[in-house]
N, C-alpha and C. Protein backbone atom coordinates (compact mmCIF):
# COMPACT_ATOMS: atom_id res chain seq x y z
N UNK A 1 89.78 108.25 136.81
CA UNK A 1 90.47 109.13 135.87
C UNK A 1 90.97 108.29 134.70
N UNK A 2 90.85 108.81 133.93
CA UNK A 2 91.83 108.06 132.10
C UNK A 2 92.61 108.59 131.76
N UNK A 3 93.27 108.59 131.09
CA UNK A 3 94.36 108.98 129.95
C UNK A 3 94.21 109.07 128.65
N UNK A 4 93.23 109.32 128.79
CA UNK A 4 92.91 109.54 127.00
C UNK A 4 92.82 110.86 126.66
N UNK A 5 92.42 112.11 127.05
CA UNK A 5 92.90 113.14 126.63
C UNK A 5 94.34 113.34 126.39
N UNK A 6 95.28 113.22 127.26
CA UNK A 6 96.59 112.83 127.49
C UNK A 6 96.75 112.27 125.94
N UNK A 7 96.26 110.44 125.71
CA UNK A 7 96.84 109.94 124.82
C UNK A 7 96.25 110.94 123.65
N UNK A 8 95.52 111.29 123.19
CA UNK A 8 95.06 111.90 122.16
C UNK A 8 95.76 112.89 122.00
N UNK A 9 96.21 113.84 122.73
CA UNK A 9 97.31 115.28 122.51
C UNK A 9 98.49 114.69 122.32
N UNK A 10 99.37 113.59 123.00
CA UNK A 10 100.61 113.06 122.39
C UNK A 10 100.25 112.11 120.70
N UNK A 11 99.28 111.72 120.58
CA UNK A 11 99.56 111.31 119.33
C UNK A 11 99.00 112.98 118.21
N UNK A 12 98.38 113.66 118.64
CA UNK A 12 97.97 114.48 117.41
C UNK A 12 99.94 115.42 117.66
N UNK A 13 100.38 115.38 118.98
CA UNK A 13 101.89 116.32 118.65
C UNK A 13 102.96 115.23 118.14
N UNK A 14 102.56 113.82 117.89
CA UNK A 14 103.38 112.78 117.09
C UNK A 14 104.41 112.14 118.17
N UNK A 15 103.81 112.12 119.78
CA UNK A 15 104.87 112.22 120.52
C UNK A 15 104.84 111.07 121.33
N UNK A 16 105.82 110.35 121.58
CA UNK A 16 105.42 108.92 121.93
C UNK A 16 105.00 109.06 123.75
N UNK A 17 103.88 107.87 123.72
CA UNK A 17 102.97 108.28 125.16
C UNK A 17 102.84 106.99 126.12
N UNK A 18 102.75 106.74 127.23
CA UNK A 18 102.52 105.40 128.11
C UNK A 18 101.44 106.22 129.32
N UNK A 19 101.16 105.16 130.12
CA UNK A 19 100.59 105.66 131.54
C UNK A 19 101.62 104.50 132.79
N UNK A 20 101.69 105.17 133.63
CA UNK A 20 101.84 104.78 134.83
C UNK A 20 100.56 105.21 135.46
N UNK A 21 99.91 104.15 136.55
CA UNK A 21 99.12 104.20 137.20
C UNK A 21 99.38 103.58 138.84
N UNK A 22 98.77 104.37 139.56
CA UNK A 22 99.14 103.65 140.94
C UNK A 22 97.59 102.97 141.60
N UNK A 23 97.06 102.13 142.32
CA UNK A 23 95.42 101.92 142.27
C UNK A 23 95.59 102.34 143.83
N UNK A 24 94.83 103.03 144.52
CA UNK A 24 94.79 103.91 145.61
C UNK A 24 93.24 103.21 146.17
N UNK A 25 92.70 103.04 145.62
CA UNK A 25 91.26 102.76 145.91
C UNK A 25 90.82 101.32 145.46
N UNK A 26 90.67 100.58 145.69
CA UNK A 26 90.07 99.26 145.23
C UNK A 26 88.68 98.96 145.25
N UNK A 27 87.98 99.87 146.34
CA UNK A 27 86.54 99.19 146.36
C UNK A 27 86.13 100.77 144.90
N UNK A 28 86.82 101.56 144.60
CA UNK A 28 86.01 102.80 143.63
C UNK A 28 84.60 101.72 142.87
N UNK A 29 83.74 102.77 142.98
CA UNK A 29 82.77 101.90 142.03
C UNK A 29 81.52 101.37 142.95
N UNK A 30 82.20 100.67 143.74
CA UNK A 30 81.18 99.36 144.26
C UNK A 30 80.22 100.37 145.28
N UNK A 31 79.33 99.65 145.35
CA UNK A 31 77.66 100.40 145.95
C UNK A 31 77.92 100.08 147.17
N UNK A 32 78.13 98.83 147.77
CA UNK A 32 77.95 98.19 149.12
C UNK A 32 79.37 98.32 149.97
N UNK A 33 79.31 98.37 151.24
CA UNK A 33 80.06 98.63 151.52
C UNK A 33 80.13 99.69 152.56
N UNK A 34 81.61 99.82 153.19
CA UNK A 34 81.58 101.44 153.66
C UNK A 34 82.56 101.76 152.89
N UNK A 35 83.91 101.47 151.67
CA UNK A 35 84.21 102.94 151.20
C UNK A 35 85.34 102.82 152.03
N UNK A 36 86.12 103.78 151.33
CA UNK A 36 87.61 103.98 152.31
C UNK A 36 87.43 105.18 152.00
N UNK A 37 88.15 105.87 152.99
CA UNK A 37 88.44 107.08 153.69
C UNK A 37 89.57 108.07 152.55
N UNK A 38 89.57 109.29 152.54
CA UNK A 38 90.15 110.18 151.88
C UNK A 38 91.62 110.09 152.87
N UNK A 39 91.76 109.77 153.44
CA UNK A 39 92.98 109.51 154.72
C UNK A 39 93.92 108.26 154.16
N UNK A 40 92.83 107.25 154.28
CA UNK A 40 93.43 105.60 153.69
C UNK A 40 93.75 105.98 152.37
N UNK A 41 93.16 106.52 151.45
CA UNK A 41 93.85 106.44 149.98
C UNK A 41 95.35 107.36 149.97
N UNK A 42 95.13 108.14 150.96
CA UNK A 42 96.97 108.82 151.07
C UNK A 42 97.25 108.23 151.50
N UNK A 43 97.39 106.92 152.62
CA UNK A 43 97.92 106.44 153.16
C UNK A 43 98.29 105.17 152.32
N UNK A 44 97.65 104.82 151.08
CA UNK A 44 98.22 103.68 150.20
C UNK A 44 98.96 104.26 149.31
N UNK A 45 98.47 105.48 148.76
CA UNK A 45 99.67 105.95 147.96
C UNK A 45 100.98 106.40 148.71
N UNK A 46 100.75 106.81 149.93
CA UNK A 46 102.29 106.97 150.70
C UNK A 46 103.25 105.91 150.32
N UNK A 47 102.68 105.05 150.54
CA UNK A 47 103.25 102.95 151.11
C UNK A 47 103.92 102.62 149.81
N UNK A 48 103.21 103.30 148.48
CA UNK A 48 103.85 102.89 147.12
C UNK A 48 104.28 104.27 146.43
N UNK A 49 104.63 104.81 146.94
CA UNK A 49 105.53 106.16 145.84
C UNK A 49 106.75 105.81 145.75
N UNK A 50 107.61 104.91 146.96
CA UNK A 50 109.23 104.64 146.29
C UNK A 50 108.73 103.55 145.53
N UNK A 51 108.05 102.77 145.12
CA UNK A 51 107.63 101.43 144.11
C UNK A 51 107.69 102.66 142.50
N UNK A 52 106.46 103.32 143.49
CA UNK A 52 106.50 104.05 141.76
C UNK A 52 107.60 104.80 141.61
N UNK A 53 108.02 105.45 142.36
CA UNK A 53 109.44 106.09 142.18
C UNK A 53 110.50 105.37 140.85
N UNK A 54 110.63 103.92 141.35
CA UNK A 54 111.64 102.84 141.18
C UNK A 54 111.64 102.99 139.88
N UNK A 55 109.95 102.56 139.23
CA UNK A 55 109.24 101.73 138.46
C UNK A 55 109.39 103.12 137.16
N UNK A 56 109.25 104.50 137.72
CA UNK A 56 109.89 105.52 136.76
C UNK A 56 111.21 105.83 136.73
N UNK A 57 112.18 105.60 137.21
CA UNK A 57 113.19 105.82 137.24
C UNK A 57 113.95 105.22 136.10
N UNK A 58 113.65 103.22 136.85
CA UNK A 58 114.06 102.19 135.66
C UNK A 58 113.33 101.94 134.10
N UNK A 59 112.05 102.87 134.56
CA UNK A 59 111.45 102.70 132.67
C UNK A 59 112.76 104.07 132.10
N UNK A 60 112.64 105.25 132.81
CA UNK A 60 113.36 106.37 132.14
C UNK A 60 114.62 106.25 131.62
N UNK A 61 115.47 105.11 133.04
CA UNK A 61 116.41 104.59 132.17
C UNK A 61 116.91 103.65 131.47
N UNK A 62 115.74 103.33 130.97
CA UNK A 62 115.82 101.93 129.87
C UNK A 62 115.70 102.67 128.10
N UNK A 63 115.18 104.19 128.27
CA UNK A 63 114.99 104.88 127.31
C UNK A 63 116.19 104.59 126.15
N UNK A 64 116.06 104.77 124.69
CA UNK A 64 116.83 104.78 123.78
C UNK A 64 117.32 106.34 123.62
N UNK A 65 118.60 106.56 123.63
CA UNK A 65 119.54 107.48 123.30
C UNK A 65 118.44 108.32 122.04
N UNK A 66 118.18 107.99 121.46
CA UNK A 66 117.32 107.85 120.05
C UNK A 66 115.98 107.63 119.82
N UNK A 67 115.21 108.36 119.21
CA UNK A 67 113.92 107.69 119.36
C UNK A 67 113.99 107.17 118.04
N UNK A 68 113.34 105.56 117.90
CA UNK A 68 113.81 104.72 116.88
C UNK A 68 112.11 104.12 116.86
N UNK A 69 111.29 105.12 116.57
CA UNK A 69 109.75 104.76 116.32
C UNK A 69 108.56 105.28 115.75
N UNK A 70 107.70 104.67 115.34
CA UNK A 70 107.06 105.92 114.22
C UNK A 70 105.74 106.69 114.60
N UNK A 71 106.16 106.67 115.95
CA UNK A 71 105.08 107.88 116.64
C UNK A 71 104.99 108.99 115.82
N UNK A 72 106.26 109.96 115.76
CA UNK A 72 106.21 110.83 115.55
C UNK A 72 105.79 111.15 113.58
N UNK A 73 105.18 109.63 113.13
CA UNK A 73 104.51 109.44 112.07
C UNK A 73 103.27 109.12 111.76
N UNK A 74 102.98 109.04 112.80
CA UNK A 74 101.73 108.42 112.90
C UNK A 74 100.56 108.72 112.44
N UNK A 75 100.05 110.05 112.06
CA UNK A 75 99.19 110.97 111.34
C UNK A 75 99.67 111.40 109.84
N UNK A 76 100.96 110.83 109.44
CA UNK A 76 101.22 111.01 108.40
C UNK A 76 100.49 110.52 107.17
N UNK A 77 100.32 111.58 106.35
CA UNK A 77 98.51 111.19 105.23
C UNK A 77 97.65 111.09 106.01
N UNK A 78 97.52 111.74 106.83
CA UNK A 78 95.82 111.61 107.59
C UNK A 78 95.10 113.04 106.79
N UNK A 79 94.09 112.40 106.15
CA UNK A 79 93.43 113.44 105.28
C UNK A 79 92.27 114.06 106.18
N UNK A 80 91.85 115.43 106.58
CA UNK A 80 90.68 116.18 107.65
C UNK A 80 89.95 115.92 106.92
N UNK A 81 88.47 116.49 107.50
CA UNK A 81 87.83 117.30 106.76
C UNK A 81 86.55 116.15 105.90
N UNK A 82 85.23 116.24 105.49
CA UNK A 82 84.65 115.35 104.90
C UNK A 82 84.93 115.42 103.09
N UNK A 83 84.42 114.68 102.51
CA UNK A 83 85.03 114.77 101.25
C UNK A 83 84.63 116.06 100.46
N UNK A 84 84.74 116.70 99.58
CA UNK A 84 84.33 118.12 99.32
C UNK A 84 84.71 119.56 100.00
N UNK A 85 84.41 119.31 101.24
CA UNK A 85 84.37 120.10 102.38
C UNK A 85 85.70 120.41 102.77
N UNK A 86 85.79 121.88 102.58
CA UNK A 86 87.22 122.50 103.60
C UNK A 86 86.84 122.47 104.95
N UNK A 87 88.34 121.81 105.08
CA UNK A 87 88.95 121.28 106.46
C UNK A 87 89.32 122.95 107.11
């Protein structure tokens, strides 16, 4: 899975964006092998949800009172459309 739809809708609403990710699967991908079980990957994300718990808690409260950044500028003068052509 990515985050790029995600990132693309917070920057076109000007809205500041991160990912948290947890890795559940380590062999994803690889050909050889047997593969872990739909069981074992709940069972690694069980083992780390108070980690991630923590790990959102202390980013949320490290937040500024204020947002003091130019996300919510970021498209500012962004011209659509090809030259001539209504956007």
């Amino acid at each position: 899975m990515t985050g790029h739809p995600e990132a693309v809708l917070a920057r076109e609403l000007g809205l500041c964006y991160t990912s948290l990710a947890l890795v559940t699967d380590l062999d994803a991908g690889v050909e050889s092998g047997e593969g872990v079980t739909h069981a074992e990957v709940l069972e690694v994300f069980a083992r780390n949800v108070d980690r991630l718990r923590t790990v959102l808690f202390k980013a949320l409260e490290s937040l500024p009172a204020a947002r003091d950044c130019t996300c919510s500028h970021a498209l500012d003068g962004l011209v659509t459309g090809l030259a001539g052509v209504p956007s």
